[in-house]
C-alpha atoms as a PDB file:
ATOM      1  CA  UNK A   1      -3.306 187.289-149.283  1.00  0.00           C
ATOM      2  CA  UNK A   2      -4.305 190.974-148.494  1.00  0.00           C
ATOM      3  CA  UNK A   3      -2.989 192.526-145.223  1.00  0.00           C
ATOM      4  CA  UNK A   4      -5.112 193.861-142.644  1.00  0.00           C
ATOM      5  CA  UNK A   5      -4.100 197.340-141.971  1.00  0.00           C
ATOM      6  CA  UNK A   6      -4.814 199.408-138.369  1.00  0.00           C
ATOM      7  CA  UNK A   7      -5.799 202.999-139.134  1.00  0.00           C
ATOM      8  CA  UNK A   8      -3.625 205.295-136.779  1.00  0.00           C
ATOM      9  CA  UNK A   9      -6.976 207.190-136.433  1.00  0.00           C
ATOM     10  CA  UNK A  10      -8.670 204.074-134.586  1.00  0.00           C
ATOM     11  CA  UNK A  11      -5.561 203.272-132.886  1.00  0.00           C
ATOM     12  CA  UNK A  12      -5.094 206.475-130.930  1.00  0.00           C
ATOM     13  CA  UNK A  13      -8.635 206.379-129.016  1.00  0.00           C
ATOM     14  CA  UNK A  14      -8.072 202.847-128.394  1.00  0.00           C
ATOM     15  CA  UNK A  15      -4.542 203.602-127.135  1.00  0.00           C
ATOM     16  CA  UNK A  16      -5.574 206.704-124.937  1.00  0.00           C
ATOM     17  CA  UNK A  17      -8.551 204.424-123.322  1.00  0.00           C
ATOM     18  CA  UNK A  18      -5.836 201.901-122.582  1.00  0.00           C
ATOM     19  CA  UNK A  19      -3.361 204.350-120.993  1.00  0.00           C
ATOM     20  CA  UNK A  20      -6.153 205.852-118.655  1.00  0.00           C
ATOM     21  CA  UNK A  21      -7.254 202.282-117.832  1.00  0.00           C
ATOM     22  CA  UNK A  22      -4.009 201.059-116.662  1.00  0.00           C
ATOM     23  CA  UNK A  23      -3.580 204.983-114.912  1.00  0.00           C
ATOM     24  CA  UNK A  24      -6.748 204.762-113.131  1.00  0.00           C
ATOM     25  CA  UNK A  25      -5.767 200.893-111.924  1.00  0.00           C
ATOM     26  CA  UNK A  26      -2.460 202.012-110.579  1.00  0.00           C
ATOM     27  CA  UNK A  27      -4.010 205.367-108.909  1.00  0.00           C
ATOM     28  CA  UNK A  28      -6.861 203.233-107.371  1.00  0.00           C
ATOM     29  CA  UNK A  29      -4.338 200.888-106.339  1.00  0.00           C
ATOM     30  CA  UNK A  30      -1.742 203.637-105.102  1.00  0.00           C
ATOM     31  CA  UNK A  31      -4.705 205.089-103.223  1.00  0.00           C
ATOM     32  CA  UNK A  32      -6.068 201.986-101.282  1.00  0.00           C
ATOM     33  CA  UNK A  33      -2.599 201.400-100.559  1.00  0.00           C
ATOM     34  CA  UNK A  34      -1.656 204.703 -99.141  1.00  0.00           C
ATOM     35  CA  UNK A  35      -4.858 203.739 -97.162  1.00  0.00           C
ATOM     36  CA  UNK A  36      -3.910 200.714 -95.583  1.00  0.00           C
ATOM     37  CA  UNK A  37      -0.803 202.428 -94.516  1.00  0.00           C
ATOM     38  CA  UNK A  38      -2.698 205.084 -92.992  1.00  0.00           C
ATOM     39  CA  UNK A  39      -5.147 203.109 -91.307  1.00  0.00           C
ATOM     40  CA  UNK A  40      -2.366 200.766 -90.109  1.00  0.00           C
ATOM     41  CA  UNK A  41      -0.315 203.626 -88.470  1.00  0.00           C
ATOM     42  CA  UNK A  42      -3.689 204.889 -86.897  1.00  0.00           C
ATOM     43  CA  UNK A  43      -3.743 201.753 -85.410  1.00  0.00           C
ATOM     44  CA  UNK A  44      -0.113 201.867 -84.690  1.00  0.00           C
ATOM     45  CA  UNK A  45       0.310 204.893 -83.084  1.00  0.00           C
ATOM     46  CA  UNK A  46      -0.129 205.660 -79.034  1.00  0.00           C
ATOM     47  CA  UNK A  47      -1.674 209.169 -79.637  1.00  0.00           C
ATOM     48  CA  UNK A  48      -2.259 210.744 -75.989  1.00  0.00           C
ATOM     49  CA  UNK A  49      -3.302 214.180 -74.597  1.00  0.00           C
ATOM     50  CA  UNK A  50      -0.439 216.531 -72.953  1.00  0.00           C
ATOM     51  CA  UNK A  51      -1.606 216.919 -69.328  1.00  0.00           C
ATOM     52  CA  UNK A  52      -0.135 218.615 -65.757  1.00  0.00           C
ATOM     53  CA  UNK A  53       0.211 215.833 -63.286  1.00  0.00           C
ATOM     54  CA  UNK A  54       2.795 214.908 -60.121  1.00  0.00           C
ATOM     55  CA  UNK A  55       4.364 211.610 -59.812  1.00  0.00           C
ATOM     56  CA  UNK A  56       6.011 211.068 -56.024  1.00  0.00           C
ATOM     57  CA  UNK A  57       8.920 209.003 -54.792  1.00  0.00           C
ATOM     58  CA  UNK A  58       8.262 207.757 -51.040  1.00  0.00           C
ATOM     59  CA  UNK A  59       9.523 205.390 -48.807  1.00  0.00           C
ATOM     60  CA  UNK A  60       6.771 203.911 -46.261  1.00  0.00           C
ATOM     61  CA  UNK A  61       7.446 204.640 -42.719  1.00  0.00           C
ATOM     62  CA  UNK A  62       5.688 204.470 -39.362  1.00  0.00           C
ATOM     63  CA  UNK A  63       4.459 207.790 -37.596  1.00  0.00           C
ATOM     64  CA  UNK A  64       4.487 208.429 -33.389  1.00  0.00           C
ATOM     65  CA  UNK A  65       1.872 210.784 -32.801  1.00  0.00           C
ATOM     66  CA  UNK A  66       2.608 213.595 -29.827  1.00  0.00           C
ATOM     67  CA  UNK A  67      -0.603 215.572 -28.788  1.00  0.00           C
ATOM     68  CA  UNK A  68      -1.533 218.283 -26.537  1.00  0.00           C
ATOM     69  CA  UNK A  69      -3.347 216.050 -24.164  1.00  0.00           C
ATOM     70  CA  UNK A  70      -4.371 215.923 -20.809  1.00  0.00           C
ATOM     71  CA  UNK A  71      -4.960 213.310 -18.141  1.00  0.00           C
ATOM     72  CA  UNK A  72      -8.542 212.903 -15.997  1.00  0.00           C
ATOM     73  CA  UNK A  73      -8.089 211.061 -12.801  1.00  0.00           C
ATOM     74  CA  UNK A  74     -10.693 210.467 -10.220  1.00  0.00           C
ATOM     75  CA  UNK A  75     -10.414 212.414  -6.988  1.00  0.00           C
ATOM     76  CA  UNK A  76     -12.177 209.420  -4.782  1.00  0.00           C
ATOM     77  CA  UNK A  77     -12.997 205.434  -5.391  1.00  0.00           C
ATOM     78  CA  UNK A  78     -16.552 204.674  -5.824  1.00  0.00           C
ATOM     79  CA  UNK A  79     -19.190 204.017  -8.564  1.00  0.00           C
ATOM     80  CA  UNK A  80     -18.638 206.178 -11.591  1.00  0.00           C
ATOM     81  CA  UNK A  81     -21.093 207.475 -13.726  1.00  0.00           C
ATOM     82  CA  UNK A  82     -19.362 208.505 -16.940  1.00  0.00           C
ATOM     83  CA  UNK A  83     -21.632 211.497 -18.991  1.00  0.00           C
ATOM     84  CA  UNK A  84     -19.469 212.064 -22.006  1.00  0.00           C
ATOM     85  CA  UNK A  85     -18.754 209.605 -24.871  1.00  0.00           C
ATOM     86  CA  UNK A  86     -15.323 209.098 -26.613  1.00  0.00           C
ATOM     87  CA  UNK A  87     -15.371 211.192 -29.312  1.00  0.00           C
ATOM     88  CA  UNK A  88     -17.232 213.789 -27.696  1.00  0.00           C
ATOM     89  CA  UNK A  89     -15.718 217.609 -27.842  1.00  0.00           C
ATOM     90  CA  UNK A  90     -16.019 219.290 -24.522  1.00  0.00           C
ATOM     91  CA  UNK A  91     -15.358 222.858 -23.166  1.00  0.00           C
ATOM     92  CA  UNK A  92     -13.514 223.669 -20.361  1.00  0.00           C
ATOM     93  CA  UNK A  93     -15.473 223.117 -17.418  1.00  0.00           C
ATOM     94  CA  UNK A  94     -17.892 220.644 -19.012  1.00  0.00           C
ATOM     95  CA  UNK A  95     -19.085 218.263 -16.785  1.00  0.00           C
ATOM     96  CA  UNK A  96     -17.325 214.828 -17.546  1.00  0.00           C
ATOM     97  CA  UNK A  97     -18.467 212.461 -14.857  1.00  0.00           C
ATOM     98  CA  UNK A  98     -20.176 211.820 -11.582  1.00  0.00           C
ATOM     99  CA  UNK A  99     -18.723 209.284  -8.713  1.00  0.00           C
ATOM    100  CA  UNK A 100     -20.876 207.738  -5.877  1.00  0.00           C
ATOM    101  CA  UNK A 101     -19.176 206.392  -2.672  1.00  0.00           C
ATOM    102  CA  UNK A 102     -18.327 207.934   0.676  1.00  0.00           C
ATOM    103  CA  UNK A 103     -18.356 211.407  -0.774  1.00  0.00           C
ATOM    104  CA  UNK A 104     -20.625 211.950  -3.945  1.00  0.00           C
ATOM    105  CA  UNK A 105     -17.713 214.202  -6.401  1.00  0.00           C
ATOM    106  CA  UNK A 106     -18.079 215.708 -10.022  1.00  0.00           C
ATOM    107  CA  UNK A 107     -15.428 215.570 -12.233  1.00  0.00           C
ATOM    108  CA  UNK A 108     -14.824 218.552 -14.585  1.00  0.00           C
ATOM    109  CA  UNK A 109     -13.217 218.824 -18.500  1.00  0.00           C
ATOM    110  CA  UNK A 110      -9.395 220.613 -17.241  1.00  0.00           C
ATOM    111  CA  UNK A 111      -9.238 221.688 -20.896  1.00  0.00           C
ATOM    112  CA  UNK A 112     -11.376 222.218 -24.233  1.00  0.00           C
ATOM    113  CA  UNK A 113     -10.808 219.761 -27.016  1.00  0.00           C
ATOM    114  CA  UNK A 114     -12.289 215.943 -27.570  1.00  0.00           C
ATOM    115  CA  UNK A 115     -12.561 213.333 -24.757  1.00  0.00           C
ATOM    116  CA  UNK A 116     -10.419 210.145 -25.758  1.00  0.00           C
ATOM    117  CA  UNK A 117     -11.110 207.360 -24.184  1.00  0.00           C
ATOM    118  CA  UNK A 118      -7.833 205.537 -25.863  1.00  0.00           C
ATOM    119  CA  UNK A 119      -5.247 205.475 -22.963  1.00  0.00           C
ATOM    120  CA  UNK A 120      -1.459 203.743 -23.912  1.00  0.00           C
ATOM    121  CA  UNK A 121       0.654 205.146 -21.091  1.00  0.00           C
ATOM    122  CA  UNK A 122       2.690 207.762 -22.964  1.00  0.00           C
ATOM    123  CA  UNK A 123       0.448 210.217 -21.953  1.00  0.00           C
ATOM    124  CA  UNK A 124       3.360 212.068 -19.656  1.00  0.00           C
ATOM    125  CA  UNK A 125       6.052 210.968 -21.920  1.00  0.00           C
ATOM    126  CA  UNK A 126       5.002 212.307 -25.099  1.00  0.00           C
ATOM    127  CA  UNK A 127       4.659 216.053 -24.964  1.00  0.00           C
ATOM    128  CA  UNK A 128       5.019 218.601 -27.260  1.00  0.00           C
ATOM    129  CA  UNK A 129       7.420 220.993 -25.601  1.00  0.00           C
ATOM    130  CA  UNK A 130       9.778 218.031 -24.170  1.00  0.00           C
ATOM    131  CA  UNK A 131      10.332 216.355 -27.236  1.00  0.00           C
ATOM    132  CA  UNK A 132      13.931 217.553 -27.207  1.00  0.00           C
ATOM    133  CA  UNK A 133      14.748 215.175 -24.444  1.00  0.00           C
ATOM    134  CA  UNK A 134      12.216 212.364 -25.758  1.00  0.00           C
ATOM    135  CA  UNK A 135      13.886 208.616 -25.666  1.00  0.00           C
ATOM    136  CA  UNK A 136      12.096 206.835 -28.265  1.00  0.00           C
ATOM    137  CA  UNK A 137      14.089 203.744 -27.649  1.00  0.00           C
ATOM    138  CA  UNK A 138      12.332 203.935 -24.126  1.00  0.00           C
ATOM    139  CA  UNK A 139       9.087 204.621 -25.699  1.00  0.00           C
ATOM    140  CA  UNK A 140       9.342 201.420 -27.716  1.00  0.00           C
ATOM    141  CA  UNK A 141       9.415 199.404 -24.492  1.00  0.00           C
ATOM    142  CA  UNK A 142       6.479 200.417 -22.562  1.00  0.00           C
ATOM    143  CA  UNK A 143       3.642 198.614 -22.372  1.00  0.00           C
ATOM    144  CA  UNK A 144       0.519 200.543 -24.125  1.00  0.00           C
ATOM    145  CA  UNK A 145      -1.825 197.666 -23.253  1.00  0.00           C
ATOM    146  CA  UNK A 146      -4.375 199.805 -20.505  1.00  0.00           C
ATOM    147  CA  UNK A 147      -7.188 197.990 -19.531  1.00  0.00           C
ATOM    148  CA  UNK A 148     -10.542 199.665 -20.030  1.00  0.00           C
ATOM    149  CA  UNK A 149     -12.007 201.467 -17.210  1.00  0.00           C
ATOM    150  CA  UNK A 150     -15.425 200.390 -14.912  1.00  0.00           C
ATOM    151  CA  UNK A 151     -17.767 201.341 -13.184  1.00  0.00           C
ATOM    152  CA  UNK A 152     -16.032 201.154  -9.892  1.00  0.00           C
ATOM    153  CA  UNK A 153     -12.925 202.916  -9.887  1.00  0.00           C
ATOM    154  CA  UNK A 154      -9.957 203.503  -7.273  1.00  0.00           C
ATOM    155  CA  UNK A 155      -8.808 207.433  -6.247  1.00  0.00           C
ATOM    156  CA  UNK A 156      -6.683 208.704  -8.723  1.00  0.00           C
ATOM    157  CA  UNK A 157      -7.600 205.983 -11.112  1.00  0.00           C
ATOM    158  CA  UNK A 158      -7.088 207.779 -15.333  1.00  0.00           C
ATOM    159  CA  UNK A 159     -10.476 207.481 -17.029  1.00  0.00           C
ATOM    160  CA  UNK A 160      -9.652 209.606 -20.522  1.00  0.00           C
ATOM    161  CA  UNK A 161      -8.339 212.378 -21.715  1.00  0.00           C
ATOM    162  CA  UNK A 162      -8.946 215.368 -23.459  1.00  0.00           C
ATOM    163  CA  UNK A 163      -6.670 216.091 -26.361  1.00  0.00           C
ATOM    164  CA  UNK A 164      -6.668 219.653 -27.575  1.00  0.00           C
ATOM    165  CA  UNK A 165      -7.591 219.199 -31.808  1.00  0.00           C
ATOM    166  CA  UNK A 166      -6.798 223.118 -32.031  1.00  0.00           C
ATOM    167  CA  UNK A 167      -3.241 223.034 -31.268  1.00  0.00           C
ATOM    168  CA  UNK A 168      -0.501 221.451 -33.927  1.00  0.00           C
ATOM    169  CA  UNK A 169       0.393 217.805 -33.804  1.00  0.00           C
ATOM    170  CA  UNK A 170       3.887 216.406 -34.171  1.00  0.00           C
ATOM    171  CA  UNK A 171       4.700 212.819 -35.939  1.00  0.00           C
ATOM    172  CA  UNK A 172       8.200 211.315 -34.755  1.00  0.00           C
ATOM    173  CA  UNK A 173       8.933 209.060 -38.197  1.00  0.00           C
ATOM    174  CA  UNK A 174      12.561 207.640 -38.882  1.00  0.00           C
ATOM    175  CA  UNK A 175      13.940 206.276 -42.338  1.00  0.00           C
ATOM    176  CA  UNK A 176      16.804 204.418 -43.116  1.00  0.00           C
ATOM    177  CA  UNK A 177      19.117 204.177 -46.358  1.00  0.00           C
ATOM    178  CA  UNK A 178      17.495 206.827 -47.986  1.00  0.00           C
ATOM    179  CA  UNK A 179      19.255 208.752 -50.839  1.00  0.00           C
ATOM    180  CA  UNK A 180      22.255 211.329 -49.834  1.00  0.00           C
ATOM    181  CA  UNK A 181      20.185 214.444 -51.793  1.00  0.00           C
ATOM    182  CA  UNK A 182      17.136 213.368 -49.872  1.00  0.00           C
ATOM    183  CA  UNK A 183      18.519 213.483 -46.665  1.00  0.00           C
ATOM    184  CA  UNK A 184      20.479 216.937 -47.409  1.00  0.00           C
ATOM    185  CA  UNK A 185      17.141 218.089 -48.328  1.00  0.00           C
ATOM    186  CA  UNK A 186      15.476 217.327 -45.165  1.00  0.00           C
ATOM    187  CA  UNK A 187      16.702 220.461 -42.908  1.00  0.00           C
ATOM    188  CA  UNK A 188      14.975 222.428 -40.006  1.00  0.00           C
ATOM    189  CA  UNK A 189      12.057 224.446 -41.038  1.00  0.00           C
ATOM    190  CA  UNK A 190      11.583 223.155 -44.284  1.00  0.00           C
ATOM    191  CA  UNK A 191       8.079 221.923 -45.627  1.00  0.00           C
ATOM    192  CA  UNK A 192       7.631 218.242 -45.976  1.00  0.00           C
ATOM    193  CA  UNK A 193       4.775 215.903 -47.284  1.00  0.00           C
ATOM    194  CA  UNK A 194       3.034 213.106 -45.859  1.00  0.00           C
ATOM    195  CA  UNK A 195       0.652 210.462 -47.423  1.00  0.00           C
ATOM    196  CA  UNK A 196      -2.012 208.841 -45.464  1.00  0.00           C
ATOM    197  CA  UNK A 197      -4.405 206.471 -47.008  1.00  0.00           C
ATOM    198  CA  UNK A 198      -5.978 209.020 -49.064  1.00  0.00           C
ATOM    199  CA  UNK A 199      -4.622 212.249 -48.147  1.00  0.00           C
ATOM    200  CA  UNK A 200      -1.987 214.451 -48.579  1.00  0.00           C
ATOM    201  CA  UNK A 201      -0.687 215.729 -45.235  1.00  0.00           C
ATOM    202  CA  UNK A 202       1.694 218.850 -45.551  1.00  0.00           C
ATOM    203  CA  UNK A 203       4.215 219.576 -42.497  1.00  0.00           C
ATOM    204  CA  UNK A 204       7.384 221.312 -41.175  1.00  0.00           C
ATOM    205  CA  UNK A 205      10.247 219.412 -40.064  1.00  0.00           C
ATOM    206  CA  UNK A 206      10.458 221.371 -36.486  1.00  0.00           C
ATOM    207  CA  UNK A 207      13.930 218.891 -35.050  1.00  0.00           C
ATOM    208  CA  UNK A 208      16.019 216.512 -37.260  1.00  0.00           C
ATOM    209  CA  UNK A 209      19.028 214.040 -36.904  1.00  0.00           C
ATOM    210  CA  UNK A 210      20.702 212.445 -39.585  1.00  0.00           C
ATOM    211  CA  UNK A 211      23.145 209.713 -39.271  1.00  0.00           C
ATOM    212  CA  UNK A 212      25.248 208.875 -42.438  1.00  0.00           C
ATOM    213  CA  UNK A 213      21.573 208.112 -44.580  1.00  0.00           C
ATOM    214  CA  UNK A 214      19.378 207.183 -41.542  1.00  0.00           C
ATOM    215  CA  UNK A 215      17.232 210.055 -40.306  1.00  0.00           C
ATOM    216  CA  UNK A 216      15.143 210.537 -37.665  1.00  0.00           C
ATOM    217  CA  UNK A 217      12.586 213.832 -37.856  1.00  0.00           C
ATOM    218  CA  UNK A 218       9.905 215.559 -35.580  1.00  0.00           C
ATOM    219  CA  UNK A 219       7.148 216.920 -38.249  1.00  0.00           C
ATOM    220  CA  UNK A 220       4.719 219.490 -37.248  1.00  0.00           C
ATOM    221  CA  UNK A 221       1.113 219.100 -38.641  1.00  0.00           C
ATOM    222  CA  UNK A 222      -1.375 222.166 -38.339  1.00  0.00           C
ATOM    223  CA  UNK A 223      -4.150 220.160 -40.121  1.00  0.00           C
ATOM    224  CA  UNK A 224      -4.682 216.395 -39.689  1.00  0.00           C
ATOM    225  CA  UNK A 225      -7.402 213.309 -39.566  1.00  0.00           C
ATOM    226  CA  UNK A 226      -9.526 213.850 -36.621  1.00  0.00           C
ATOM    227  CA  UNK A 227      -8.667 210.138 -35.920  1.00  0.00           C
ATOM    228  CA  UNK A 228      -5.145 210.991 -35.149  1.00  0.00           C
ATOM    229  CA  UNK A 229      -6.257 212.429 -31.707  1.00  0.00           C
ATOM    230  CA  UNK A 230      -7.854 208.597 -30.547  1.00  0.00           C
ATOM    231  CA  UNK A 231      -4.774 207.202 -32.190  1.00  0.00           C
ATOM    232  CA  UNK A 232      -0.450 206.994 -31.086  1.00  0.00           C
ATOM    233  CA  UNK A 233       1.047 205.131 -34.169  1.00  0.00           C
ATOM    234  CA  UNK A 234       0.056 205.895 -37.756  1.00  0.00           C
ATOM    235  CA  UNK A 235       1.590 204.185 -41.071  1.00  0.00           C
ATOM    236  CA  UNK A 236       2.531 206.854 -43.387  1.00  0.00           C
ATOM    237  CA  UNK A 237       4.470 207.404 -46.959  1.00  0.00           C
ATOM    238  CA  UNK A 238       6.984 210.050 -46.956  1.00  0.00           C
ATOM    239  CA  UNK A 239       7.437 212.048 -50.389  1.00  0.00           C
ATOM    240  CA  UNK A 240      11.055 211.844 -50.502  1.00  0.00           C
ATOM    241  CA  UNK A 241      10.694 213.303 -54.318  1.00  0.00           C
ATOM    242  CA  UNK A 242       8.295 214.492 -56.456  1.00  0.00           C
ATOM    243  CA  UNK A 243       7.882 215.813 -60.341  1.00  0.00           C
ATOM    244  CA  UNK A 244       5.305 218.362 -61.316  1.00  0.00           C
ATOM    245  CA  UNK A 245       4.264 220.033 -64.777  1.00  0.00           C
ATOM    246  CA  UNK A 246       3.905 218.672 -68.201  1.00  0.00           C
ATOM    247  CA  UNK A 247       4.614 214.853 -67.724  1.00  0.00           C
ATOM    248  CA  UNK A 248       5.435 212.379 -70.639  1.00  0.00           C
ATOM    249  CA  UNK A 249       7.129 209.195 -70.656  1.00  0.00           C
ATOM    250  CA  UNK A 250      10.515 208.959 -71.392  1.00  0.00           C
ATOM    251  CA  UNK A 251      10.348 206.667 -74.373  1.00  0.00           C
ATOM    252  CA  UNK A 252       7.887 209.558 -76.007  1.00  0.00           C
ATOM    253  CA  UNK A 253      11.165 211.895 -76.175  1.00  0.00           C
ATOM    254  CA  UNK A 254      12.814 211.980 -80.120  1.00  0.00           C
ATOM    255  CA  UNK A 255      16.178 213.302 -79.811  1.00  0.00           C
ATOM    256  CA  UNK A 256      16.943 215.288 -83.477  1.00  0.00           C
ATOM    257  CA  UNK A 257      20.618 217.070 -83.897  1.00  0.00           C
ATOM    258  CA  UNK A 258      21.167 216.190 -80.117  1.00  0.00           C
ATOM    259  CA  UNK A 259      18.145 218.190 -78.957  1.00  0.00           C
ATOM    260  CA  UNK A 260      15.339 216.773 -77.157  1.00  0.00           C
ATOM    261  CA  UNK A 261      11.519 217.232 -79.380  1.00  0.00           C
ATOM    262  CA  UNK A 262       8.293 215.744 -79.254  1.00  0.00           C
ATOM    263  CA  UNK A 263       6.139 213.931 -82.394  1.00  0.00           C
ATOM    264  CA  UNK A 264       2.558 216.041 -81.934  1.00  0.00           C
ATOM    265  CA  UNK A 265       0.029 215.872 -84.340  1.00  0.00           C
ATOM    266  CA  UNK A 266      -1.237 219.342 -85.183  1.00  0.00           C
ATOM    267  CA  UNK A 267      -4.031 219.382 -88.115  1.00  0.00           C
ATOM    268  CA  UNK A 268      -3.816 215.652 -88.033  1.00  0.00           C
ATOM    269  CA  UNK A 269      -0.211 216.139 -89.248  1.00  0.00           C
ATOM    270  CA  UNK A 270       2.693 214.565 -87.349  1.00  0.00           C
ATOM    271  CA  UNK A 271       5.191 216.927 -86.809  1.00  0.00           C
ATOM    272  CA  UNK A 272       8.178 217.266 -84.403  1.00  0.00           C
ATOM    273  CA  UNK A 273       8.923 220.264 -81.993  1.00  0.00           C
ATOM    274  CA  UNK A 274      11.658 220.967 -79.577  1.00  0.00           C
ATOM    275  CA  UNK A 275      11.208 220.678 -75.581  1.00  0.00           C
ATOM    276  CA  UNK A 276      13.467 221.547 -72.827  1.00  0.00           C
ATOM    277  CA  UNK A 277      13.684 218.573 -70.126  1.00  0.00           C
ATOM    278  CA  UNK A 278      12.981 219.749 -66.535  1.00  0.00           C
ATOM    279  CA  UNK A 279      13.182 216.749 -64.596  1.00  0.00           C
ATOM    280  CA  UNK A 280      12.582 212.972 -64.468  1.00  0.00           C
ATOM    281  CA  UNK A 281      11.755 210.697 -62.206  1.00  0.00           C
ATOM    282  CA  UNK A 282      11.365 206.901 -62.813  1.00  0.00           C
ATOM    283  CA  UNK A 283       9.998 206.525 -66.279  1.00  0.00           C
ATOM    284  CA  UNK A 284       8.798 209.955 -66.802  1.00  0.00           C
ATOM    285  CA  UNK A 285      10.169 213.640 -67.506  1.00  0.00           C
ATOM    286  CA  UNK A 286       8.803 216.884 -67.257  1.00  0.00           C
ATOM    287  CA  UNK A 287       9.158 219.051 -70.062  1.00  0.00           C
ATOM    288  CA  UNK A 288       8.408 221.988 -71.135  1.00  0.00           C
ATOM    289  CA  UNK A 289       7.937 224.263 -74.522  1.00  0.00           C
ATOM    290  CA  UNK A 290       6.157 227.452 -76.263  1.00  0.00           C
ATOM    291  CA  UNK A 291       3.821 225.756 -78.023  1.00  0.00           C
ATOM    292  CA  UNK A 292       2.719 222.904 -74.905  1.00  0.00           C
ATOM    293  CA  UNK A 293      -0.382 223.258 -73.640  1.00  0.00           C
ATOM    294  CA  UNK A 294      -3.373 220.602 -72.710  1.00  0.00           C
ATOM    295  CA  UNK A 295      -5.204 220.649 -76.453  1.00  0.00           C
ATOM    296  CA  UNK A 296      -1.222 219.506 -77.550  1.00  0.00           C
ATOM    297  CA  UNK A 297      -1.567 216.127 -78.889  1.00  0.00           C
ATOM    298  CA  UNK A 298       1.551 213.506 -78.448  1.00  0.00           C
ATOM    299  CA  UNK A 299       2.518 210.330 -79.798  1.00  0.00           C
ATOM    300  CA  UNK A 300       3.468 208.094 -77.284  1.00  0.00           C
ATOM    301  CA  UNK A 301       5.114 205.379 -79.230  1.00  0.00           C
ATOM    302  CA  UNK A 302       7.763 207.838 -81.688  1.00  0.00           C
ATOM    303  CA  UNK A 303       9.286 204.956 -83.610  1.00  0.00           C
ATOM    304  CA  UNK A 304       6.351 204.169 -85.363  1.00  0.00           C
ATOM    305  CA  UNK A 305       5.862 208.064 -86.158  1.00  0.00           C
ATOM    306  CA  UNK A 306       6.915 209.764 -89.806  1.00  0.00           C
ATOM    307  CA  UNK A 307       7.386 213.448 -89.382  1.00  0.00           C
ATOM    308  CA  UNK A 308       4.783 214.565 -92.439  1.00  0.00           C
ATOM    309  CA  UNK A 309       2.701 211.647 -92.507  1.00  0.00           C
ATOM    310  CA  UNK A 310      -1.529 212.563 -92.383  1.00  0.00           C
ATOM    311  CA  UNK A 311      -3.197 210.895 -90.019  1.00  0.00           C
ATOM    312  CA  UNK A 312      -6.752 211.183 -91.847  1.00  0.00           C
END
């Protein structure tokens, strides 16, 4: 029998079409793969934006309030006629109220500042030059429960006050247990922050006592809620500690050749650069760098990160 014979000239074509077929499948197959990775560690990685923030440390405590306040009394009994509303702000001289008995009398504002109808009995304990010899134990144990006033009243009998709103305020707070750098931190004349509901309330320790890790602190306040001055007890945070600047979380840090870095991406390119550590405070750190700023780009999640990899 004759044998069938495969011209090298037919082969080669048939050869080359083979060799590209099996190149393109691997290439296509290469390509989808390199694909899935990449969509996979898109999906993978916690990419966030580098931003300036504070985080706090502060312990809750209650606030006394002491207030440049002054007493009204009526000067006779009789039926009183009261012109001014709590709340109201008054000038000195403004006329606060009118009583009706055996001698008709006017009663005028002793000061300027905002009528306060909220009466406790502190009123001639708590002031702001005597604080040096306050007893707050005493304080503790009188009775603010003061009936509200009527129409007929006795001689002598308080009706409000009028609490000056232009002069400082001072909050008594005490905290206990609190952390030996805190306390040494917490000396005369030095700035302190305060935290009510929504505010921020910046102050200056003006007297402080510190036993072992208790401490007990007179703040003054030159700003303050308006609704301090109808109120004696206020609950307050006290920023014992706070961070400020560039804040990631710890877990974002990569240590490489025992120095501290970052994975950014920068042209969708993950790539790691050095930071210096300021500070850290619960589960974050402040750091800083040359090339940080707030269009820098971090991954949040670094173990899942390859320094090189495209993030297309």
């Amino acid at each position: 029998m004759g044998k069938y014979r495969v011209r090298s000239s037919r082969f080669i074509p048939v050869l080359f079409v083979l060799v590209c077929g099996v190149g393109l499948t691997f290439w296509g197959a290469w390509s989808t793969l390199a694909w899935a990775k990449n969509n996979v560690l898109l999906h993978l990685l916690d990419v966030q934006s580098l931003v300036q923030d504070e985080i706090r440390e502060t312990r809750a405590v209650e606030g006394l309030l002491v207030k440049h306040e002054e007493l009204v009394k009526t000067p006779v009994a009789g039926q009183l006629r009261l012109l001014v509303k709590d709340g109201d702000r008054l000038r000195t001289g403004a006329l606060l109220a009118e009583i009706s008995g055996i001698a008709d009398q006017k009663i005028w504002s002793p000061t300027a500042g905002i009528f306060c109808t909220h009466l406790d009995n502190l009123e001639n304990l708590l002031i702001p030059g005597m604080i040096d010899v306050l007893d707050i134990t005493a304080v503790k144990k009188i009775s603010s429960s003061v009936p509200p006033i009527s129409d007929e009243v006795a001689g002598g009998q308080i009706l409000g006050k009028v609490v000056d709103n232009l002069q400082p305020l001072i909050v008594f707070i005490q905290a206990e247990n609190l952390d030996d750098s805190v306390v040494h931190s917490l000396k005369k004349d030095t700035a302190v922050t305060l935290l009510w509901k929504d505010q921020v309330l910046t102050g200056k320790i003006t007297q402080v006592s510190v036993i072992d890790t208790d401490i007990s602190m007179f703040i003054e306040l030159s700003s303050y809620p308006e609704s301090y001055i109808h109120e004696r007890w206020v609950q307050l945070d006290l920023v014992t500690r706070r961070v400020t600047g560039w804040l990631v979380p710890a877990e974002s840090i990569v240590f490489k050749e025992g120095k501290p870095g970052l994975y950014v991406v920068s042209k969708q390119v993950i790539r790691w650069i050095p930071v210096a550590v300021l500070d850290r405070l619960q589960d974050m750190v402040a750091v800083s760098g040359d090339t940080l700023s707030s269009s820098t780009h971090y991954i949040k999640n670094p173990g899942w990160a390859r320094e090189g990899s495209r993030l297309d």
